[in-house]
PDB file of N, CA and C in Angstrom:
ATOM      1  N   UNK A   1      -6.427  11.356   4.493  1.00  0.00           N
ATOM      2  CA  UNK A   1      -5.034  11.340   4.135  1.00  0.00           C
ATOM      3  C   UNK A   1      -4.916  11.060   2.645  1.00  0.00           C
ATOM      4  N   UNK A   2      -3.807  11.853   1.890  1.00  0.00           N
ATOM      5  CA  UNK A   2      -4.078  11.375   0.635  1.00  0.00           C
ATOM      6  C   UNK A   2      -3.213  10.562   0.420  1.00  0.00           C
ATOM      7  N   UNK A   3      -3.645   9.610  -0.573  1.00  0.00           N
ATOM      8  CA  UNK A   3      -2.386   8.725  -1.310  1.00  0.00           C
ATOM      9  C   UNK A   3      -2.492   8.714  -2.476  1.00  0.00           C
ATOM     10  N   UNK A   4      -1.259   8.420  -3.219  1.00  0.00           N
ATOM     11  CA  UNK A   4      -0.764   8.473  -4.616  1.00  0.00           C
ATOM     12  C   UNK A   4      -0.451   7.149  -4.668  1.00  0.00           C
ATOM     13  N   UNK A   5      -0.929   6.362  -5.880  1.00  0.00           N
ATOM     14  CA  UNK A   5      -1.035   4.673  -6.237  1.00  0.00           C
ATOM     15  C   UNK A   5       0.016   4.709  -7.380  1.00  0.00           C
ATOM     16  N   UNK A   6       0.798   4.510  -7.771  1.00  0.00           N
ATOM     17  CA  UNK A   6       1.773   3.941  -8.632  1.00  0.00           C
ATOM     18  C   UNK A   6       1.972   3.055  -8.987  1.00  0.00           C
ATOM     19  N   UNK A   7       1.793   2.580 -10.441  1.00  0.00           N
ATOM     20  CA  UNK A   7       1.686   1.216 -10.701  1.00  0.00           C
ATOM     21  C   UNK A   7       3.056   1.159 -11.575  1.00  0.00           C
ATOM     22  N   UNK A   8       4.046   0.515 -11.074  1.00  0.00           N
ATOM     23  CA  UNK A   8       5.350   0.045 -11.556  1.00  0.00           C
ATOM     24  C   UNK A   8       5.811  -1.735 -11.316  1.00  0.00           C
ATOM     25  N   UNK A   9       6.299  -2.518 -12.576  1.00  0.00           N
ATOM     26  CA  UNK A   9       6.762  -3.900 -12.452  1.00  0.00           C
ATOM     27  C   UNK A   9       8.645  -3.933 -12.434  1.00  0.00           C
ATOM     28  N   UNK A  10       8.996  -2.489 -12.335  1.00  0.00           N
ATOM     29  CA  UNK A  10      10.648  -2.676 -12.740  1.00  0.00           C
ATOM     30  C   UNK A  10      10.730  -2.421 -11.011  1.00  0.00           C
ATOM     31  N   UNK A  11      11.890  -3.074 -10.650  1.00  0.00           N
ATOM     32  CA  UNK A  11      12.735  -2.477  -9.274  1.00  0.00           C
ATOM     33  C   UNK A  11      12.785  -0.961  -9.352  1.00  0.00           C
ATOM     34  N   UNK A  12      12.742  -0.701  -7.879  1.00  0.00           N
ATOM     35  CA  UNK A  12      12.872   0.900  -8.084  1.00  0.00           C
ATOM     36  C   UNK A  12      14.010   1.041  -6.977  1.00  0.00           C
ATOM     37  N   UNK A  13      14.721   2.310  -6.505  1.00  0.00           N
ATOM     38  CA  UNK A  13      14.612   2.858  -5.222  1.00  0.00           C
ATOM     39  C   UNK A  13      13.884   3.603  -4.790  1.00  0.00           C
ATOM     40  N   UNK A  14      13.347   2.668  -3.796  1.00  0.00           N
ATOM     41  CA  UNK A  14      11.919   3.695  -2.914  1.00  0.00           C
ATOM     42  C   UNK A  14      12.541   4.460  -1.816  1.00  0.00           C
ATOM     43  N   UNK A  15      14.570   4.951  -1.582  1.00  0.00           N
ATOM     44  CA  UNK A  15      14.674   5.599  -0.963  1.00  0.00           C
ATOM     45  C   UNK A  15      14.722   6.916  -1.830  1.00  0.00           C
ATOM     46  N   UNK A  16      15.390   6.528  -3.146  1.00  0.00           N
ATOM     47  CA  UNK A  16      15.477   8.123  -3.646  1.00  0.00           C
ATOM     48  C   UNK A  16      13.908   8.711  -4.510  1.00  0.00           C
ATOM     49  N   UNK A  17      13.268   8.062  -4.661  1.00  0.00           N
ATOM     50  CA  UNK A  17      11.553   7.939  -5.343  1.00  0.00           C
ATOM     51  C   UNK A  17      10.852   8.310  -4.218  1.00  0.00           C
ATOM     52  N   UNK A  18      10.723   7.479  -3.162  1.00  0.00           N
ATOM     53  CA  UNK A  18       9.638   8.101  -2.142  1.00  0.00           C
ATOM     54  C   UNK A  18       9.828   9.487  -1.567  1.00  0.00           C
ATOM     55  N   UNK A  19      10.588  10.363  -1.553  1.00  0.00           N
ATOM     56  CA  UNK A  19      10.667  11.442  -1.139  1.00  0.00           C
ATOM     57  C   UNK A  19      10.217  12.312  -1.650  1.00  0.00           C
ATOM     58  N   UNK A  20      10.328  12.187  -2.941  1.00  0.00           N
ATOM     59  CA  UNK A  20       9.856  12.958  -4.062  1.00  0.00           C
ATOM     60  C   UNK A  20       8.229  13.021  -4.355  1.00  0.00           C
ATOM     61  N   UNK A  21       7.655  12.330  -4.013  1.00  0.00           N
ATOM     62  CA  UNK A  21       6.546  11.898  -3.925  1.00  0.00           C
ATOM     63  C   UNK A  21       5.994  12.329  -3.007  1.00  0.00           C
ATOM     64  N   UNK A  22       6.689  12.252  -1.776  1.00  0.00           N
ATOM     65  CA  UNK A  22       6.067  12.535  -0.123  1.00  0.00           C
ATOM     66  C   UNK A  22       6.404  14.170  -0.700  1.00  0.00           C
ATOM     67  N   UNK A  23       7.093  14.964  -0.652  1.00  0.00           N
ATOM     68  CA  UNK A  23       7.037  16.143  -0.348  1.00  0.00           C
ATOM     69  C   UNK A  23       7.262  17.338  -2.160  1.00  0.00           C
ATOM     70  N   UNK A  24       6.293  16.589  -2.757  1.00  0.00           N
ATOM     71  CA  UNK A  24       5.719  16.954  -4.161  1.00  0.00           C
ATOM     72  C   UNK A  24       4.939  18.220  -3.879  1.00  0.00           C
ATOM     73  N   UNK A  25       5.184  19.543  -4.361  1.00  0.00           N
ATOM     74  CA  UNK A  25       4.129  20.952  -4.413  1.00  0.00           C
ATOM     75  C   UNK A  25       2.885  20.195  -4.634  1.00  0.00           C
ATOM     76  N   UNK A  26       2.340  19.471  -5.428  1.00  0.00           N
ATOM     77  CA  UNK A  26       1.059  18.947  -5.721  1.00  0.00           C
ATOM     78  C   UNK A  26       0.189  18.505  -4.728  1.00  0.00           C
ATOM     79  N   UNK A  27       1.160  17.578  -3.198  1.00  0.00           N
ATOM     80  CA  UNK A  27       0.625  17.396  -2.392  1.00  0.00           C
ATOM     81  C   UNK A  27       1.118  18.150  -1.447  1.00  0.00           C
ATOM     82  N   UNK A  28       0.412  19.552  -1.015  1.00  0.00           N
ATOM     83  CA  UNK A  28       0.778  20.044   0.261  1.00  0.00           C
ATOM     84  C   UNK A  28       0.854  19.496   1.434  1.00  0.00           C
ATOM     85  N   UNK A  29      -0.034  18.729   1.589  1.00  0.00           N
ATOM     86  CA  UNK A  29      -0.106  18.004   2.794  1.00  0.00           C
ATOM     87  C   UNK A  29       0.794  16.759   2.857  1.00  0.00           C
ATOM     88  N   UNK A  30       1.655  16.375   2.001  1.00  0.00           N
ATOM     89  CA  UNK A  30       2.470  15.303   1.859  1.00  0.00           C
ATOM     90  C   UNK A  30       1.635  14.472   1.087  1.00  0.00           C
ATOM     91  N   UNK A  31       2.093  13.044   1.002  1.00  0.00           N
ATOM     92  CA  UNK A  31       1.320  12.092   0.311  1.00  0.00           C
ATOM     93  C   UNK A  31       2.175  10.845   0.793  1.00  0.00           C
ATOM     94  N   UNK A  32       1.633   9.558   0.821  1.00  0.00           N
ATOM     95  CA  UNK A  32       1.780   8.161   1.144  1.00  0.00           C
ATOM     96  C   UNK A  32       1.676   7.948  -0.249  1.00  0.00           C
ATOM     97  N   UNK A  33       2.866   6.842  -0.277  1.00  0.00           N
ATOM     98  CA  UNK A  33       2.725   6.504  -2.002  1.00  0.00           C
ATOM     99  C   UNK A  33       3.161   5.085  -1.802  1.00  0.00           C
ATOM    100  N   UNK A  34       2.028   4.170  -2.650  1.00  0.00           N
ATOM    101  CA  UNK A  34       1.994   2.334  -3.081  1.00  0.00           C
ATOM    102  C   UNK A  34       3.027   2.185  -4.116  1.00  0.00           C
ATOM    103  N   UNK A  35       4.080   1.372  -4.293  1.00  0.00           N
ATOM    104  CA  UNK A  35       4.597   1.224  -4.982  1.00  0.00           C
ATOM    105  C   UNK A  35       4.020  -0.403  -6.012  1.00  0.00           C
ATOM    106  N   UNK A  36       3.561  -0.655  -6.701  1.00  0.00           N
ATOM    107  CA  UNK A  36       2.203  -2.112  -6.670  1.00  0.00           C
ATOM    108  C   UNK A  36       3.042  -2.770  -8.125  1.00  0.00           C
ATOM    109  N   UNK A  37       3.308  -4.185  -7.786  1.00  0.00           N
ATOM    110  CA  UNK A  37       3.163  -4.543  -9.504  1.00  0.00           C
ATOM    111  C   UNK A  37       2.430  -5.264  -9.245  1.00  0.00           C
ATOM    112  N   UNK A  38       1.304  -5.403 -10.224  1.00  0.00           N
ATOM    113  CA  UNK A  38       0.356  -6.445 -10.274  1.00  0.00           C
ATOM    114  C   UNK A  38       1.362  -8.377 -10.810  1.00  0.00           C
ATOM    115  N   UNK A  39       0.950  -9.043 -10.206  1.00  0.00           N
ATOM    116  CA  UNK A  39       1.609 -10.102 -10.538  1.00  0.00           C
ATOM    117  C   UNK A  39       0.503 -11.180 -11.616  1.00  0.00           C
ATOM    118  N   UNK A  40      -1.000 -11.295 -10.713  1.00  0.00           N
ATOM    119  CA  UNK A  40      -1.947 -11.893 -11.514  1.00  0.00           C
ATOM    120  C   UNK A  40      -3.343 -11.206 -11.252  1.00  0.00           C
ATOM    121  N   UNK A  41      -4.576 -11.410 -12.050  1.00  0.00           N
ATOM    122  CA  UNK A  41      -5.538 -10.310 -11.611  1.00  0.00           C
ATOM    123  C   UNK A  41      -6.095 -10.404  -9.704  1.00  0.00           C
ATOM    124  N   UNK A  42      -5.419 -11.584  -9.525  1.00  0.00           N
ATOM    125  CA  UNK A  42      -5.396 -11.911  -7.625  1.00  0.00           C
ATOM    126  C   UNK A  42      -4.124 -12.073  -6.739  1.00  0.00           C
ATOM    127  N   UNK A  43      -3.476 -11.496  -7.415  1.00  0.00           N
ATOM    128  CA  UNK A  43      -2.077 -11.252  -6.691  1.00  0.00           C
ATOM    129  C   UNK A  43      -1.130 -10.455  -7.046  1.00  0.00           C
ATOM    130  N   UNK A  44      -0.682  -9.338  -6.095  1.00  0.00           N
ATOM    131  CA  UNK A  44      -0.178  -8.107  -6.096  1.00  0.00           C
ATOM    132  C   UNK A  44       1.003  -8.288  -5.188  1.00  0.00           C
ATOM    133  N   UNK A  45       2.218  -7.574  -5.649  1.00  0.00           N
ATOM    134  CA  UNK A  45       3.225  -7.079  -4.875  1.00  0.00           C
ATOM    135  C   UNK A  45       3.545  -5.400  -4.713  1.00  0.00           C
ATOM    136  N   UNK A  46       3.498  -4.967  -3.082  1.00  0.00           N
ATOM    137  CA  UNK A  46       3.847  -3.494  -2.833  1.00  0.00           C
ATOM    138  C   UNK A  46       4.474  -3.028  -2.125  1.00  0.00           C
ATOM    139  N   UNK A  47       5.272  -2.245  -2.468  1.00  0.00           N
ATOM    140  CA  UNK A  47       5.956  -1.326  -1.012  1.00  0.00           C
ATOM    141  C   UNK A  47       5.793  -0.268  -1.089  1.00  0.00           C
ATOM    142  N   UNK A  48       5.600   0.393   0.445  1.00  0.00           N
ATOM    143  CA  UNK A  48       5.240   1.581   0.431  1.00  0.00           C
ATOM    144  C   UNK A  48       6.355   2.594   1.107  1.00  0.00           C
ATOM    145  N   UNK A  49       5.787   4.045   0.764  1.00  0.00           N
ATOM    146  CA  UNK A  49       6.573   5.065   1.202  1.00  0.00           C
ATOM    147  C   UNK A  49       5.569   5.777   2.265  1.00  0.00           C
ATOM    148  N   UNK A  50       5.241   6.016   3.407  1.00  0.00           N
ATOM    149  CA  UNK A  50       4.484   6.824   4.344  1.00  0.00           C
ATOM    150  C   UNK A  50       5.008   8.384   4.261  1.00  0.00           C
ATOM    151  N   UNK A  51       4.459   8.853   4.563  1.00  0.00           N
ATOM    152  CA  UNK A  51       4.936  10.374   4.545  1.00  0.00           C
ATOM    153  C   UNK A  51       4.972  10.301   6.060  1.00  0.00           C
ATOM    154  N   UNK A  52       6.385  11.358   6.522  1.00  0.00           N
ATOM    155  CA  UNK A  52       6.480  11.420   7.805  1.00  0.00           C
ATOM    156  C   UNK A  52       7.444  10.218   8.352  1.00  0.00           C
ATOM    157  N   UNK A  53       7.545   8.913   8.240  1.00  0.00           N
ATOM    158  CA  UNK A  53       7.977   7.684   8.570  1.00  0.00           C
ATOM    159  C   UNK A  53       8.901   6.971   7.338  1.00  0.00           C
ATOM    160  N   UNK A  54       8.703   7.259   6.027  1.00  0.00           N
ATOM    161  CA  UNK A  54       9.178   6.350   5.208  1.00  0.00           C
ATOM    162  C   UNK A  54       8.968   5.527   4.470  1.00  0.00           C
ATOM    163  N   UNK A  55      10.051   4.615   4.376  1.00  0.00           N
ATOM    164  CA  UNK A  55       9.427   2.860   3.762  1.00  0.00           C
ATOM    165  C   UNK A  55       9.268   2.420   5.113  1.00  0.00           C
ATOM    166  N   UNK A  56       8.037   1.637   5.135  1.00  0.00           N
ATOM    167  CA  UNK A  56       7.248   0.890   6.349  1.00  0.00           C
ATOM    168  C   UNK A  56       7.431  -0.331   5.297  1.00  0.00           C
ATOM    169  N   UNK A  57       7.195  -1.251   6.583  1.00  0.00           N
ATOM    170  CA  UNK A  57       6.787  -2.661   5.870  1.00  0.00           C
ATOM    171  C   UNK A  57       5.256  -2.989   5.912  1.00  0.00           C
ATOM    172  N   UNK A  58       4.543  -2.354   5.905  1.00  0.00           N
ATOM    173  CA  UNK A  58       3.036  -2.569   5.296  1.00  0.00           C
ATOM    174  C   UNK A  58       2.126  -1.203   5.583  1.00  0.00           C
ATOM    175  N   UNK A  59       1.084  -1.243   4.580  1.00  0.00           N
ATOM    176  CA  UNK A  59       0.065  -0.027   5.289  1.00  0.00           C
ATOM    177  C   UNK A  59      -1.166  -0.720   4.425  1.00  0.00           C
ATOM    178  N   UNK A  60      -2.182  -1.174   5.252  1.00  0.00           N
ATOM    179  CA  UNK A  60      -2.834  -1.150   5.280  1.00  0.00           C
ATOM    180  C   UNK A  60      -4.330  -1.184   4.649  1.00  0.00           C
ATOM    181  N   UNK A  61      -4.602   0.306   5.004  1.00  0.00           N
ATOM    182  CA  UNK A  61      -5.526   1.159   4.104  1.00  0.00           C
ATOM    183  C   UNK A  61      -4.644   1.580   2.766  1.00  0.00           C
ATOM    184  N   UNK A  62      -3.528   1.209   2.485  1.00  0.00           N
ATOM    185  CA  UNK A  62      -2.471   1.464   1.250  1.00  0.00           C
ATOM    186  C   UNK A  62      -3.212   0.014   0.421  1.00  0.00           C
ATOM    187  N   UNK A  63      -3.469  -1.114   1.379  1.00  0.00           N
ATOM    188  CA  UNK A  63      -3.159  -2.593   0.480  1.00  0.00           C
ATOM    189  C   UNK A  63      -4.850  -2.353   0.013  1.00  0.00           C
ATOM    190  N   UNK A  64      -5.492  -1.325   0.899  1.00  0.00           N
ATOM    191  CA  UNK A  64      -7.305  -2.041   0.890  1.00  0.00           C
ATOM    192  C   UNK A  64      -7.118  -0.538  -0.313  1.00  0.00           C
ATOM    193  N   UNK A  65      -6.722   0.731  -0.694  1.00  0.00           N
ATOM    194  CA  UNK A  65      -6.768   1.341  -1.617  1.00  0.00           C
ATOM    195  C   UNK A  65      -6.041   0.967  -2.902  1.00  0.00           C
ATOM    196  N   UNK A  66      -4.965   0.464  -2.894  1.00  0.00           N
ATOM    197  CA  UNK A  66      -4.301  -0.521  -4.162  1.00  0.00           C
ATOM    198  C   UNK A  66      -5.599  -1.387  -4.660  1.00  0.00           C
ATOM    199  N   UNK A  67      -6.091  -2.063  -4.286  1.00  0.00           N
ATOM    200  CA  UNK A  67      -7.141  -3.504  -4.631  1.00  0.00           C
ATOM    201  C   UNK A  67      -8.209  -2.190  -5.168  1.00  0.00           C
ATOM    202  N   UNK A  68      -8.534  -1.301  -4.889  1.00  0.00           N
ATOM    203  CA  UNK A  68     -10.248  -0.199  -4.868  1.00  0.00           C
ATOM    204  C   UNK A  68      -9.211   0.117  -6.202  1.00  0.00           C
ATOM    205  N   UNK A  69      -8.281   0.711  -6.903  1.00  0.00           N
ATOM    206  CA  UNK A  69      -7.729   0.731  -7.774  1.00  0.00           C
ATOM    207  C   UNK A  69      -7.393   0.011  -8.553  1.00  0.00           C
ATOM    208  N   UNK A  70      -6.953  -0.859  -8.652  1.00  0.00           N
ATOM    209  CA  UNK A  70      -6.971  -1.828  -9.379  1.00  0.00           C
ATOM    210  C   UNK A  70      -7.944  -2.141  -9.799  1.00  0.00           C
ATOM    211  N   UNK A  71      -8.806  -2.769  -9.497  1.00  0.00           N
ATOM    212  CA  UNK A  71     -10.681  -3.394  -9.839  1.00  0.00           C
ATOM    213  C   UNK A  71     -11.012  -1.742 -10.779  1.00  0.00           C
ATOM    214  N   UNK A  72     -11.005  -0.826 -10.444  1.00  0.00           N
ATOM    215  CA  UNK A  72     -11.410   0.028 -11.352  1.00  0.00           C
ATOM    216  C   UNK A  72     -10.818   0.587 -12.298  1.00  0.00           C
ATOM    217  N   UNK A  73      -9.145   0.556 -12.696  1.00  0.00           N
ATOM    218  CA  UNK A  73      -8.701   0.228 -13.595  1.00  0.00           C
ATOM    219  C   UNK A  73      -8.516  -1.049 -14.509  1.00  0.00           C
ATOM    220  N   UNK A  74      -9.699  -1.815 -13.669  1.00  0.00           N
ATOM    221  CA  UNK A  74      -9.577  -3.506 -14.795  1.00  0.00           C
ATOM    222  C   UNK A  74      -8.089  -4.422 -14.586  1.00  0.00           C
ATOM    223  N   UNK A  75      -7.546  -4.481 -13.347  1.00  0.00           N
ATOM    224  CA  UNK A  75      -6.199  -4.981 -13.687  1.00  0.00           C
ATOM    225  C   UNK A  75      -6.087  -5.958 -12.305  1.00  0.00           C
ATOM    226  N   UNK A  76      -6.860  -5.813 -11.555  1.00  0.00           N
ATOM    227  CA  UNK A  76      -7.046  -7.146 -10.503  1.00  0.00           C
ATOM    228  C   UNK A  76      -8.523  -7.088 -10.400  1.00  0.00           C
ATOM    229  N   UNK A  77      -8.816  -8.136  -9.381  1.00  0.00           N
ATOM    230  CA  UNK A  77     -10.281  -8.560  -9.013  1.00  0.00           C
ATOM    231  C   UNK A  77     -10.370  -8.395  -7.721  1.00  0.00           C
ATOM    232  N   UNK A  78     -11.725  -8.173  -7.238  1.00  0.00           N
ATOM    233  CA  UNK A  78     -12.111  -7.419  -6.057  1.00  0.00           C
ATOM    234  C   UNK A  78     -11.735  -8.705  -4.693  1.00  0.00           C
ATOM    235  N   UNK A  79     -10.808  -9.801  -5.127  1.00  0.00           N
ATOM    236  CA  UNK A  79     -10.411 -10.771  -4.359  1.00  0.00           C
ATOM    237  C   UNK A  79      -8.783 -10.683  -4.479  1.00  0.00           C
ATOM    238  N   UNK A  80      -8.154 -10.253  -3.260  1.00  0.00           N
ATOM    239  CA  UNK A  80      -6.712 -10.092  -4.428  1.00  0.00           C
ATOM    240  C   UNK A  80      -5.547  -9.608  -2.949  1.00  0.00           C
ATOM    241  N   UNK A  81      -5.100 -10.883  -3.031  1.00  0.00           N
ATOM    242  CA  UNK A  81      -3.813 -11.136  -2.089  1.00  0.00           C
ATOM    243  C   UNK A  81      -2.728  -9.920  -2.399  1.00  0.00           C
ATOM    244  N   UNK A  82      -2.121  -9.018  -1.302  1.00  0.00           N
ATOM    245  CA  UNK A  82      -0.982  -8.533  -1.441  1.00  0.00           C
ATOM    246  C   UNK A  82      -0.120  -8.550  -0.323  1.00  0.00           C
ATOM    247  N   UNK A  83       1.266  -9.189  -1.393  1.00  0.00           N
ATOM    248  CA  UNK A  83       2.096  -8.971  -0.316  1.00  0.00           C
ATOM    249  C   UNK A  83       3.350  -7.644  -0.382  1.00  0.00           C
ATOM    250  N   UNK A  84       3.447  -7.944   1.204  1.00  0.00           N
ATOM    251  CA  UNK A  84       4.154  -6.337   1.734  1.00  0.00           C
ATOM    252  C   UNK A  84       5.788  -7.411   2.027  1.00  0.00           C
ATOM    253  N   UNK A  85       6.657  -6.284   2.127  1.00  0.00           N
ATOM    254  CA  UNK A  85       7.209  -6.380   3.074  1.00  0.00           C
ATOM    255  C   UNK A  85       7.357  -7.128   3.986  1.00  0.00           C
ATOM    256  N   UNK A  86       6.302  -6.767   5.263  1.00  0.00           N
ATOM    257  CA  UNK A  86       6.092  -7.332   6.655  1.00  0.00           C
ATOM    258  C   UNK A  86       5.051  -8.638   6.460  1.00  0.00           C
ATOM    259  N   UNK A  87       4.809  -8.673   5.111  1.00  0.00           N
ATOM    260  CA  UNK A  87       4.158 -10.420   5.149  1.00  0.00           C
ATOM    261  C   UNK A  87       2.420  -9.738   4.310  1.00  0.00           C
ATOM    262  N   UNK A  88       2.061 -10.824   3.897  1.00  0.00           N
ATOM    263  CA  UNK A  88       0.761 -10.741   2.996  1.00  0.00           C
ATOM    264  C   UNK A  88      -0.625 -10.230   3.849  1.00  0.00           C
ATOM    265  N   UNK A  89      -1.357 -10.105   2.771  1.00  0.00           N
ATOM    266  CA  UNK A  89      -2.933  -9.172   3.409  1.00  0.00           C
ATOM    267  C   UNK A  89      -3.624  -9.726   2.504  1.00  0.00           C
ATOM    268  N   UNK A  90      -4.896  -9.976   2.457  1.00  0.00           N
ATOM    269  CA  UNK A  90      -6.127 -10.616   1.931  1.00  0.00           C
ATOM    270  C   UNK A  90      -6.878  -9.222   1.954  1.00  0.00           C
ATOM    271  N   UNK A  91      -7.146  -8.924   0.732  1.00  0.00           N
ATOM    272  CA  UNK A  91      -7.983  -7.544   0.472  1.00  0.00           C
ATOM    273  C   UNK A  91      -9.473  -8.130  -0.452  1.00  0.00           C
ATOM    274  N   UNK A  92     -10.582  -8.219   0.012  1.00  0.00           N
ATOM    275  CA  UNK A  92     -11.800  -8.198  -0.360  1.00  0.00           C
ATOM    276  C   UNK A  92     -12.709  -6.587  -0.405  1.00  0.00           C
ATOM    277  N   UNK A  93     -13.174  -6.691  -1.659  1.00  0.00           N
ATOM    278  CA  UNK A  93     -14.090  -5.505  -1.887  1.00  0.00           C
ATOM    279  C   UNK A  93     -14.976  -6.106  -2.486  1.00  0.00           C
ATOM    280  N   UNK A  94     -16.271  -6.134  -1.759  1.00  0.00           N
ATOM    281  CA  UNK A  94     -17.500  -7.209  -1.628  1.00  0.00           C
ATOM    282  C   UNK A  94     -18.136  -6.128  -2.775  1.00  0.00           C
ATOM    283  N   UNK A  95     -19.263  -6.873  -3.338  1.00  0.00           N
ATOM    284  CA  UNK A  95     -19.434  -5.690  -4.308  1.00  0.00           C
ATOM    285  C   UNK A  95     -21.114  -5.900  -3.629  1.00  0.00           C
ATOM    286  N   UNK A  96     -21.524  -7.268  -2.722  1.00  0.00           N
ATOM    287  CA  UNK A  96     -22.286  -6.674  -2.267  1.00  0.00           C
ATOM    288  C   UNK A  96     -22.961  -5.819  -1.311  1.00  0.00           C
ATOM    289  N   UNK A  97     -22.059  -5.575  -0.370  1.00  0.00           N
ATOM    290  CA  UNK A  97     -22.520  -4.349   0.257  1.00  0.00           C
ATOM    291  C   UNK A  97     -21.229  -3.380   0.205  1.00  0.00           C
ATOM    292  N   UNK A  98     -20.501  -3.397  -1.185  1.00  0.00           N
ATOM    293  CA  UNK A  98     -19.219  -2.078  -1.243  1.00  0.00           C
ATOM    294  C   UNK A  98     -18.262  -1.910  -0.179  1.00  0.00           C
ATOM    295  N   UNK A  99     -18.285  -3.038   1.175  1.00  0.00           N
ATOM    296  CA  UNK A  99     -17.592  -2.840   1.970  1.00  0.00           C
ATOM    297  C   UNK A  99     -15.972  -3.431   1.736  1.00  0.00           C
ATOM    298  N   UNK A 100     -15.119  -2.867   2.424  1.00  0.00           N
ATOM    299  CA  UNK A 100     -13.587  -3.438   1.783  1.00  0.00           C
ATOM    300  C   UNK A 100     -13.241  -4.310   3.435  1.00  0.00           C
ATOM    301  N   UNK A 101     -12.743  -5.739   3.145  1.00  0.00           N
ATOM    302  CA  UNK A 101     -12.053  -6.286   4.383  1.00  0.00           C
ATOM    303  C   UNK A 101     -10.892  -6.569   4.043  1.00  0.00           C
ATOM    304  N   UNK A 102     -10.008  -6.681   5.113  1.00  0.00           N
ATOM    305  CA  UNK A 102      -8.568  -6.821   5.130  1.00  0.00           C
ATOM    306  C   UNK A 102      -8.506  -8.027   6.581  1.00  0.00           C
ATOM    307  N   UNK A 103      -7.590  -9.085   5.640  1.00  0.00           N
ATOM    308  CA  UNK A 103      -7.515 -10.172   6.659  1.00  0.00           C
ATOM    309  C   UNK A 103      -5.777 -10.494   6.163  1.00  0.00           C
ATOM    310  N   UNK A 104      -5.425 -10.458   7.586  1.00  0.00           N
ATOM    311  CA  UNK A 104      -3.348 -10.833   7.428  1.00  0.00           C
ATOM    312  C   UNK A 104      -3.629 -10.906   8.935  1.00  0.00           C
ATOM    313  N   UNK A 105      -2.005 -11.349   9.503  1.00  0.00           N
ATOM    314  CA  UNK A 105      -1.569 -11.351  10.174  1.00  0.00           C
ATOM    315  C   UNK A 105      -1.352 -10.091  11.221  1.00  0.00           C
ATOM    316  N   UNK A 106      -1.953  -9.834  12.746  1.00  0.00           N
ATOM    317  CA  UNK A 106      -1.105  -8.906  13.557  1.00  0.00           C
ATOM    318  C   UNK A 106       0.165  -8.984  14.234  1.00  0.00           C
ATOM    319  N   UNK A 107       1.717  -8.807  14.135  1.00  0.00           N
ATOM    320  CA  UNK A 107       2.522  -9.358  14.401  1.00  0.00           C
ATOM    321  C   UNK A 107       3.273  -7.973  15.187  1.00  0.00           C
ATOM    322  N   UNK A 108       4.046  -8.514  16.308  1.00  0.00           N
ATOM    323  CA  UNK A 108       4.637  -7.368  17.023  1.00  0.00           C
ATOM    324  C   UNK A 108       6.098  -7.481  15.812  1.00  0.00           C
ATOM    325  N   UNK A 109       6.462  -6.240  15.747  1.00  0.00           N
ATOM    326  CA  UNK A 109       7.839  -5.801  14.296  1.00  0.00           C
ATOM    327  C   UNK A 109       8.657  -5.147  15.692  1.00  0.00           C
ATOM    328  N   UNK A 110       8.136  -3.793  16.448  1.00  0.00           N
ATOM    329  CA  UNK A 110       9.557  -3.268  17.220  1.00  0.00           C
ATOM    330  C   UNK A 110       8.491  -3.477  18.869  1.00  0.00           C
ATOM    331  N   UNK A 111       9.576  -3.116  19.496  1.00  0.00           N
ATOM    332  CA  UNK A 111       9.469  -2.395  21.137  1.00  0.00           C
ATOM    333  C   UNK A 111      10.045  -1.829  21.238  1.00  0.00           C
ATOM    334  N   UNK A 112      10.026  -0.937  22.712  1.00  0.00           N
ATOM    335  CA  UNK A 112      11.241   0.236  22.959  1.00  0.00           C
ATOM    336  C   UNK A 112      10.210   0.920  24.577  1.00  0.00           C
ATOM    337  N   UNK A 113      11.131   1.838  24.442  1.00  0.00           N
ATOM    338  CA  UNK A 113      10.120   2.423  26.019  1.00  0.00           C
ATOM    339  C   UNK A 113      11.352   3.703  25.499  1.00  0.00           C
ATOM    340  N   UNK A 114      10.324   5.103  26.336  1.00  0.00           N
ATOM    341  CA  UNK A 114      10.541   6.301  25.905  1.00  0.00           C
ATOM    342  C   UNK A 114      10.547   6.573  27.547  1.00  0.00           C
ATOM    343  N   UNK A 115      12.023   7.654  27.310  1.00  0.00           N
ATOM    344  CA  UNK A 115      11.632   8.380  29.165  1.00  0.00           C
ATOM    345  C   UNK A 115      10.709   9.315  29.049  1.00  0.00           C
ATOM    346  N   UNK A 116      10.097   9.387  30.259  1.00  0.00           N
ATOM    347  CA  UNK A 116       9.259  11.075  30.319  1.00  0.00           C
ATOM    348  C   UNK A 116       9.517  11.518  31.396  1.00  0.00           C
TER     349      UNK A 116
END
């Protein structure tokens, strides 16, 4: 899946911005886009836009690709708290075996039941 990382510290609207982004000629296939301000080189704030769904209150593989970006643009460290939305994530990118972990909270957000 691709994503597009955006590094912005001003308020945005991520209703009229994320669309533009999600359904950009550049990305045919759509695109998921991080909205990130770095706060300190270990603490990040993001919201995201999903393609298909929207603004979500967290993604994930969004918080563990923000941190793989950052560290290689020099602007956080491979230890580096972000919070979402739906509550904070602990993003580690071990440099000794290159593996990325993600430690937060699993929390139920909706329910519902669908007829069939």
């Amino acid at each position: 899946m691709p994503c597009w990382l955006l590094h912005l510290v001003d308020d945005l609207d991520i209703f009229a911005i994320g669309p533009k982004f999600e359904h950009n000629p550049v990305f045919p296939a759509r695109t998921n886009t991080e909205f990130v301000e770095v706060l300190t080189r270990s603490h990040v704030r993001m919201v995201v836009w999903e393609r298909g769904a929207g603004r979500t209150l967290a993604c994930g593989t969004g918080a563990c690709a923000t941190v793989v970006a950052g560290v290689l643009e020099g602007k956080v460290d491979r230890q580096c708290r972000v919070d979402l939305p739906g509550g904070p994530l602990h993003i580690e990118w071990r440099e000794s075996d290159n593996h990325i972990y993600m430690t937060g909270p699993a929390e139920l957000a909706f329910s519902g039941s669908v007829p069939v």
